[in-house]
Each structure stands twice: as C-alpha cells, then as structure tokens.
C-alpha atoms as a PDB file:
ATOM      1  CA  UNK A   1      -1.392  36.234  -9.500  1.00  0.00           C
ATOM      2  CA  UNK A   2      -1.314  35.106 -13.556  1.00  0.00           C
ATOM      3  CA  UNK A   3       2.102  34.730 -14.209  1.00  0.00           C
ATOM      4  CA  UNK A   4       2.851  36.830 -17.598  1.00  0.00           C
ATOM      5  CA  UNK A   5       2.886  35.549 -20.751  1.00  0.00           C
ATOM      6  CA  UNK A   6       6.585  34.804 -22.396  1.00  0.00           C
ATOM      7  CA  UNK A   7       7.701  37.059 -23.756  1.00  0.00           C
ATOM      8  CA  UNK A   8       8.580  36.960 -27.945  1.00  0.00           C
ATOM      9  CA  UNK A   9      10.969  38.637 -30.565  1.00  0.00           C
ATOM     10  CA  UNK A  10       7.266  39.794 -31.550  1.00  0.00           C
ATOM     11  CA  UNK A  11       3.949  39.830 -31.304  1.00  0.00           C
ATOM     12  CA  UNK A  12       1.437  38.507 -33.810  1.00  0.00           C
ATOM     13  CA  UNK A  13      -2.308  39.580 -34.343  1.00  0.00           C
ATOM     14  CA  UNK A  14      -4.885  37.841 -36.045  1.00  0.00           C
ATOM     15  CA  UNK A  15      -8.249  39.012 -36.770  1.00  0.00           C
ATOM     16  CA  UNK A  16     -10.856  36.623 -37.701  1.00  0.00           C
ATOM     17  CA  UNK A  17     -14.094  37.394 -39.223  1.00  0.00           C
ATOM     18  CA  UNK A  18     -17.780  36.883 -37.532  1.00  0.00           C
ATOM     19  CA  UNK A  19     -18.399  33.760 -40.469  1.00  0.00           C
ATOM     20  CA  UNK A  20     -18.284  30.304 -39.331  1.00  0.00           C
ATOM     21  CA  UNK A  21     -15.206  29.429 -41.589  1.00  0.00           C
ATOM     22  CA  UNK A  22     -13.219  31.874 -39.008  1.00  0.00           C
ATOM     23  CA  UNK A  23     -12.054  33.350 -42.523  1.00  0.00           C
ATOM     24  CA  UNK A  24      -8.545  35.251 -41.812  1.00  0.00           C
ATOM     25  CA  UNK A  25      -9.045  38.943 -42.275  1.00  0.00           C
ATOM     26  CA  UNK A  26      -5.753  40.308 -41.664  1.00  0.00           C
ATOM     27  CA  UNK A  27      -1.801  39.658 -39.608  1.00  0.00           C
ATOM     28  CA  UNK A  28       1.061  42.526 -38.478  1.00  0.00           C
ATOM     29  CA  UNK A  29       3.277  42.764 -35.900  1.00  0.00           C
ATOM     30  CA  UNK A  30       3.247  44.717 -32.550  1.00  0.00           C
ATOM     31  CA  UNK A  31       0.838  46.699 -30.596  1.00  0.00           C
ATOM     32  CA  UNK A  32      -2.767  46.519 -32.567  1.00  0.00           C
ATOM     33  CA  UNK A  33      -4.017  50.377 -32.825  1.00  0.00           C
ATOM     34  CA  UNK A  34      -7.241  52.383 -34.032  1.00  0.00           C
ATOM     35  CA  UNK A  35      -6.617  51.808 -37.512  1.00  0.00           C
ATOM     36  CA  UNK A  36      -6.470  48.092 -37.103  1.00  0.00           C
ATOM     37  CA  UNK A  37      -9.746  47.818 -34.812  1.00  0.00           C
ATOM     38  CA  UNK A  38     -11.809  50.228 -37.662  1.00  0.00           C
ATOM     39  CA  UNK A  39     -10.810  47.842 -40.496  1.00  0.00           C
ATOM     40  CA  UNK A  40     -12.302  44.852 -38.456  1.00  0.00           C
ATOM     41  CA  UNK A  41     -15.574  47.232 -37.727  1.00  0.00           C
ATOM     42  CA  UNK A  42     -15.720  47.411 -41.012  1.00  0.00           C
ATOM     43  CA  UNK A  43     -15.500  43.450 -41.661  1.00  0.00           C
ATOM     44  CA  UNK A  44     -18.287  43.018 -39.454  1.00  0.00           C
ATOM     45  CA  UNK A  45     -20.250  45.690 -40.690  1.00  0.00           C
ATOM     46  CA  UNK A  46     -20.213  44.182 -44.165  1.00  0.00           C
ATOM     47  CA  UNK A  47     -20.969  40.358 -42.539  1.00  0.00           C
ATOM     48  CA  UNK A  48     -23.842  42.386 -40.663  1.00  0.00           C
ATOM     49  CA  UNK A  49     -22.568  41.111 -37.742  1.00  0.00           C
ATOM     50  CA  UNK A  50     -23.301  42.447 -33.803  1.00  0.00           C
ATOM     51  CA  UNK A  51     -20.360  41.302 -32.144  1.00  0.00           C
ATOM     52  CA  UNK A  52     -16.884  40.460 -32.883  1.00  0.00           C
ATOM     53  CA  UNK A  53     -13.646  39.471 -30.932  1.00  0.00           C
ATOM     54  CA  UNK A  54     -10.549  40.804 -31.622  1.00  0.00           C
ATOM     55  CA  UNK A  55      -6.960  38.509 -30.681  1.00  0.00           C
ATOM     56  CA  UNK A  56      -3.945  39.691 -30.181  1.00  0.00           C
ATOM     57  CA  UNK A  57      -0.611  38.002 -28.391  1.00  0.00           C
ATOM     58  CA  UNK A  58       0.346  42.113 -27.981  1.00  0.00           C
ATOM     59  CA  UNK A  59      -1.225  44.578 -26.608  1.00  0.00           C
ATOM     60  CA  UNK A  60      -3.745  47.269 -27.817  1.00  0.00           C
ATOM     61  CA  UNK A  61      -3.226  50.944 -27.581  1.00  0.00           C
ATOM     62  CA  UNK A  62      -5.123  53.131 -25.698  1.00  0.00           C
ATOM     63  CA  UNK A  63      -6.710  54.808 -28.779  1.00  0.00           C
ATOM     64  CA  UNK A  64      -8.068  50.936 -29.862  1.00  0.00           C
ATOM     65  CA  UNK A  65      -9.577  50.547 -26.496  1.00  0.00           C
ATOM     66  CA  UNK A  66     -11.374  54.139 -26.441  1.00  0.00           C
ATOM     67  CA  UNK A  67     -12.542  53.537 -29.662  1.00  0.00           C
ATOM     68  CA  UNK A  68     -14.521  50.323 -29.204  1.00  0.00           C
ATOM     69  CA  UNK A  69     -16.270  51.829 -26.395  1.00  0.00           C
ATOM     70  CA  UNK A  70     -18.014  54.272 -28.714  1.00  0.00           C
ATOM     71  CA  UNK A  71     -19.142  52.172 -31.541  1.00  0.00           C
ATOM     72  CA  UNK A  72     -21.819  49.410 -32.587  1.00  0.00           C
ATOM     73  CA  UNK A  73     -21.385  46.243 -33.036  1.00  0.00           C
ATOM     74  CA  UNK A  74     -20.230  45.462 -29.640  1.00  0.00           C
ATOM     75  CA  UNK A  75     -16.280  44.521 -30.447  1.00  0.00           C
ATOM     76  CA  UNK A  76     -14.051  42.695 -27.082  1.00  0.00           C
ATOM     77  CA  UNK A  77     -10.706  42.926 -27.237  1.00  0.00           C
ATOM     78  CA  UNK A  78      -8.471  39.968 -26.351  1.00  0.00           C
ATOM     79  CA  UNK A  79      -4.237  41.141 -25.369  1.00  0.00           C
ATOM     80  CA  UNK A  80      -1.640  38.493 -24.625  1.00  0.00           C
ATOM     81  CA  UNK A  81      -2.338  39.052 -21.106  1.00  0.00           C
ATOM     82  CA  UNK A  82      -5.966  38.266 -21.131  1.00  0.00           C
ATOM     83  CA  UNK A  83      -5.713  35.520 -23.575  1.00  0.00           C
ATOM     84  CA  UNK A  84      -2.879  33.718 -21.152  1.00  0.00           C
ATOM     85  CA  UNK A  85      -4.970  34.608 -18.410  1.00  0.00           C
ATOM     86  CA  UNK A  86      -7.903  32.477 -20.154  1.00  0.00           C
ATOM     87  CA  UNK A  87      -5.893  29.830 -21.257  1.00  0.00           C
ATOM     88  CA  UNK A  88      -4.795  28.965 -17.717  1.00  0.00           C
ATOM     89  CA  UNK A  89      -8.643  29.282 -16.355  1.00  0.00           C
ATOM     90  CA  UNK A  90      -9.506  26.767 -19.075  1.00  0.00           C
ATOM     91  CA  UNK A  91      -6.606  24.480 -18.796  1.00  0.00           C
ATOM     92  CA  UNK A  92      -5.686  25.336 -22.915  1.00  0.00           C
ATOM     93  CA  UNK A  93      -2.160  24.639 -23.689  1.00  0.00           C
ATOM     94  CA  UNK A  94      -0.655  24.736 -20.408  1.00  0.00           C
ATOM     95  CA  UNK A  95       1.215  22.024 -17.886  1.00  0.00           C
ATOM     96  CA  UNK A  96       0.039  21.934 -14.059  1.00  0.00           C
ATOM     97  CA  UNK A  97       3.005  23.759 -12.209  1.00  0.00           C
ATOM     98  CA  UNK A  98       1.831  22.415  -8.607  1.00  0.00           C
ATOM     99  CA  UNK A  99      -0.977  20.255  -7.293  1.00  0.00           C
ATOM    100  CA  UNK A 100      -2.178  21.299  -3.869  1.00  0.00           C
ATOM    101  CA  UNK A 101      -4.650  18.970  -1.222  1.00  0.00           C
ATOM    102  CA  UNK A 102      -7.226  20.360   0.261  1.00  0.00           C
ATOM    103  CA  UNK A 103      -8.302  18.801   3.533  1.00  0.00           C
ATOM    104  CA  UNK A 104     -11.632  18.917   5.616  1.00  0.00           C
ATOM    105  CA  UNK A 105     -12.101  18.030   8.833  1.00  0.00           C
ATOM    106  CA  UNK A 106     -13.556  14.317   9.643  1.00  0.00           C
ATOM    107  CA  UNK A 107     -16.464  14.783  12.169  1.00  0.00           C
ATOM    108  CA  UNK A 108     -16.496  10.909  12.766  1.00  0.00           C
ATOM    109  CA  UNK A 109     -12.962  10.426  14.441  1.00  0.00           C
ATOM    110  CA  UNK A 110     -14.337  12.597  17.418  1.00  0.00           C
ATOM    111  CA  UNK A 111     -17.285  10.424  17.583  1.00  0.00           C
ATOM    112  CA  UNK A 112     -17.001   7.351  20.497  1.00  0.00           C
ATOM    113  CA  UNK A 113     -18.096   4.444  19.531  1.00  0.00           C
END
C-alpha cells in the first residue's frame, strides 16, 4: 500500500503549458474543478497541442474527471495521490523507509564434493 501524501493547510495547483519553457499558465488553492481543466483545454488548443498533463497536490472533482473523458486533445490528470504514488516508484524526493534482502537458494552447498 502507498502511504498517503501529508497532508497541508492547502493544496496548490499548477498548470503548465504544452511549450518547452513549461510557461506557468495559472495557481489556486483546493480541489481543481471543470472550470479549471476547460481553461487549460483552451491553452493547448491555442499551442495546437494533442496532449497535456494537468498537476495538482489536491484532488480533482468528479465533474474535471468526466469532462476530460469527452474531449480532444487527450488531457491526464495528475492528484496528490497519484503524483506521491509516482514519486515513490521513481525514487523523486523521498528517503528509503526500510531495506529488505532477498535470498535465493544456493544449489552448490547440496552438491558433494
């Protein structure tokens, strides 16, 4: 099991944009909704861009995650859980917790010699 995230006084979102300077687009506070998730579509649209990912330490509502199911470009969204959850799979910013051995069995100590 992922442990959670900790948890903050708030959450902050950051959008970037599909160009390579990862250009800031927007920032708020709390749970990123519809309204948030169009104005991005609507950055990419104007970059012509296919694809974008959209970061959040918070969470997305429901209506944000409907929404990008139904429109083109192809937009992933990225919570606090899924971003820790990714950080810890690619060893970003984190501390090992516990180191575990793994042991196989040694086929030559039941050989005579």
């Amino acid at each position: 099991m992922i442990p959670a995230p900790r948890q903050r006084a708030e959450a902050r979102s950051t959008i970037r944009s599909p160009c390579p300077s990862g250009q800031t687009v927007g920032r708020w506070d709390g749970t990123v909704g519809r309204p948030e998730i169009q104005k991005f579509v609507g950055a990419l649209l104007g970059k012509r861009a296919k694809k974008g990912v959209f970061l959040t330490t918070g969470t997305f509502s429901a209506d944000a995650r409907g929404y990008v199911n139904t429109i083109d470009p192809k937009v992933v969204l990225i919570d606090g859980q899924r971003l820790s959850e990714l950080m810890i799979d690619f060893g970003i910013g984190v501390t090992p917790a516990e180191t575990y051995q793994v042991n196989r069995l040694d086929q030559d100590y039941f050989e005579e010699g």
